[in-house]
C-alpha atoms as a PDB file:
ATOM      1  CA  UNK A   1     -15.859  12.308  -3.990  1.00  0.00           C
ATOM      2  CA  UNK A   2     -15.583  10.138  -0.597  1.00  0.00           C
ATOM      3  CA  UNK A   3     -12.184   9.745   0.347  1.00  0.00           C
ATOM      4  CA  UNK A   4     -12.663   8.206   3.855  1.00  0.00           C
ATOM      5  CA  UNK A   5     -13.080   4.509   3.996  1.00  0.00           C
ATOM      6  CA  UNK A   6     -13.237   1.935   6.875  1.00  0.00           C
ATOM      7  CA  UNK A   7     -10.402  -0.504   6.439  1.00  0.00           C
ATOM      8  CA  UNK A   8     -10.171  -3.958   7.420  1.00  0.00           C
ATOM      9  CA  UNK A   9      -9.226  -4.786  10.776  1.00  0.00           C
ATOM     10  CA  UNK A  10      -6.429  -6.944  10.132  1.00  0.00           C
ATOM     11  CA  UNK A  11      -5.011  -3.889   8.252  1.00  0.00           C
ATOM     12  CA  UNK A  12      -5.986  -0.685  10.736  1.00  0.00           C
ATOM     13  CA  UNK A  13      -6.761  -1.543  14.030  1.00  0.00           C
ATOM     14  CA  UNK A  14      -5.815   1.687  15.841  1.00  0.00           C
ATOM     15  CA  UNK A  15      -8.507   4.426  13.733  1.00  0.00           C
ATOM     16  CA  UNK A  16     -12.029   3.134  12.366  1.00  0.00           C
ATOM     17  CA  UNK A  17     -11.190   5.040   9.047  1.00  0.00           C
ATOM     18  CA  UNK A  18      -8.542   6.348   7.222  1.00  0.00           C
ATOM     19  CA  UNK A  19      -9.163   9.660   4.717  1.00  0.00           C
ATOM     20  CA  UNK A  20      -7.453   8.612   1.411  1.00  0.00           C
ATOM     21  CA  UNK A  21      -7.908  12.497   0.226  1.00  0.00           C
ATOM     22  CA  UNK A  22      -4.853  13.068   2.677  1.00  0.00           C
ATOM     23  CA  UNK A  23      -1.406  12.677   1.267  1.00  0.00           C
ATOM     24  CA  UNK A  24       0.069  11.070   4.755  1.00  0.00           C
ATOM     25  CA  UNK A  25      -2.949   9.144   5.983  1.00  0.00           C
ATOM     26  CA  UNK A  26      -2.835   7.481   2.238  1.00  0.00           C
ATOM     27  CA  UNK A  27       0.664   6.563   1.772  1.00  0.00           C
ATOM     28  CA  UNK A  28      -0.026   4.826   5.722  1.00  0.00           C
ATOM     29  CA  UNK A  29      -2.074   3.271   4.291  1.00  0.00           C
ATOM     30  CA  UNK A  30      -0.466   1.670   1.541  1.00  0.00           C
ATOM     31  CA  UNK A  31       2.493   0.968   4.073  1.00  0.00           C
ATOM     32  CA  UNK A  32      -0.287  -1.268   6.160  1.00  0.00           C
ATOM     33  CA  UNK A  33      -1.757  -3.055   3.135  1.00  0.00           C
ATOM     34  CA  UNK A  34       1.585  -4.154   2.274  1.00  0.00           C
ATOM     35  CA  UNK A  35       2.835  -5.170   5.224  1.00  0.00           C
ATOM     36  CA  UNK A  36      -0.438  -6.506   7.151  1.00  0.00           C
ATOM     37  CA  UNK A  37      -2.757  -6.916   3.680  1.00  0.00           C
ATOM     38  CA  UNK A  38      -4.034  -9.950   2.329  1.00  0.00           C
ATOM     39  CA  UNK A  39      -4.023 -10.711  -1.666  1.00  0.00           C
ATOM     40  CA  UNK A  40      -7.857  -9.267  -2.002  1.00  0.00           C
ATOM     41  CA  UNK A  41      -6.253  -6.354  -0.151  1.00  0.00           C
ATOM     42  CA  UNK A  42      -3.105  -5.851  -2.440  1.00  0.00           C
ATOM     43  CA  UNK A  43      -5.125  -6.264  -5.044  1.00  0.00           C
ATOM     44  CA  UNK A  44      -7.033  -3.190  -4.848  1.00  0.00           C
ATOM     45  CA  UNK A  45      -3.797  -0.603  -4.816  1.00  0.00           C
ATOM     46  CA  UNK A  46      -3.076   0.974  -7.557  1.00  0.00           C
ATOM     47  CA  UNK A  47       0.445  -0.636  -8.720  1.00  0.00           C
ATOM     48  CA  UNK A  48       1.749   2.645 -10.228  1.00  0.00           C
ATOM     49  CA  UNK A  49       1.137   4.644  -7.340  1.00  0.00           C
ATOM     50  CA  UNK A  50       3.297   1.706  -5.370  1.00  0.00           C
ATOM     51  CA  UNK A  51       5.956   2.267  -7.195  1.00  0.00           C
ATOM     52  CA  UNK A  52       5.945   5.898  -7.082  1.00  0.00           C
ATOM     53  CA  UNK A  53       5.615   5.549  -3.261  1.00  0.00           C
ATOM     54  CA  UNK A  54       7.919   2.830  -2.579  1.00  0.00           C
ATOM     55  CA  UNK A  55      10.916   4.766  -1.468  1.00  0.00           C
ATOM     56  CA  UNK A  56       9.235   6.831   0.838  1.00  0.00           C
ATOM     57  CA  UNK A  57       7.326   3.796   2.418  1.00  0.00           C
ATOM     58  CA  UNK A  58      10.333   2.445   5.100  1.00  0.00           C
ATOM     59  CA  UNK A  59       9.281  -1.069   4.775  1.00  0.00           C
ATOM     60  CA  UNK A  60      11.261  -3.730   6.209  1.00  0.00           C
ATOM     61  CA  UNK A  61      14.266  -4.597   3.603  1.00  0.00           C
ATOM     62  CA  UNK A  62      12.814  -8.230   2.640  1.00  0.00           C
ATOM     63  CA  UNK A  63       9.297  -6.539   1.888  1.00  0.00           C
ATOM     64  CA  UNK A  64      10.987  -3.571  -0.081  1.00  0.00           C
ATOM     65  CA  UNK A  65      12.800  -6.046  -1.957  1.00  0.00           C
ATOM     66  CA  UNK A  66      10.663  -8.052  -2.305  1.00  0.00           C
ATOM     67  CA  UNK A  67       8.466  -5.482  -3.796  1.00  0.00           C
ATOM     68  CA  UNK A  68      11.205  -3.752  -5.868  1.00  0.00           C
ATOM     69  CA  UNK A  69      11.649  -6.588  -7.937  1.00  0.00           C
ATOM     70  CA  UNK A  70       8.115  -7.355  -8.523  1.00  0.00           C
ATOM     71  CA  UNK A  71       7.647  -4.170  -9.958  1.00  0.00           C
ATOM     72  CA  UNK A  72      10.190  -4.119 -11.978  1.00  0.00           C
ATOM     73  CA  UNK A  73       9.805  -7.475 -12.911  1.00  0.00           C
ATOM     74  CA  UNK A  74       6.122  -6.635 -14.115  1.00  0.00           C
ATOM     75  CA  UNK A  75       7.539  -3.680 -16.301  1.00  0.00           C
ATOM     76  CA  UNK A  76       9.979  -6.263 -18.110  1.00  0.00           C
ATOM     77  CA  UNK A  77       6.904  -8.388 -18.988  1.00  0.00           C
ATOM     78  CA  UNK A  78       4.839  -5.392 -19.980  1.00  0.00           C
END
């Protein structure tokens, strides 16, 4: 299975693509999609692996909050 992909530029504008496969470059990547990513963008992570990622991801305190309660928000409605 392909594991590279080209991501938008608006998201990754310092590599033309980003290998999913590896652990680091992937959990980068997540940490640009939610801090530079659009909805349509969002919208294609995986929410689960967010949440199991989003200690490790050092994003700014409003987004991790912000985040945070989403998640656990969507497990109380769930």
């Amino acid at each position: 299975m392909e594991t590279r992909i080209s991501p938008p530029r608006h998201i990754v504008w310092s590599a033309d693509t980003v290998d999913l496969g590896d652990p680091f470059q992937r959990r980068w990547y997540i940490r640009q999609v939610l801090l530079h990513g659009r909805a349509e963008d969002i919208r294609t992570l995986d929410l689960d692996e967010v949440e199991a990622l989003l200690e490790d991801l050092d994003l700014p305190p409003h987004l991790y909050a912000l985040w945070k309660m989403y998640l656990e928000h969507r497990h109380a409605q769930g």
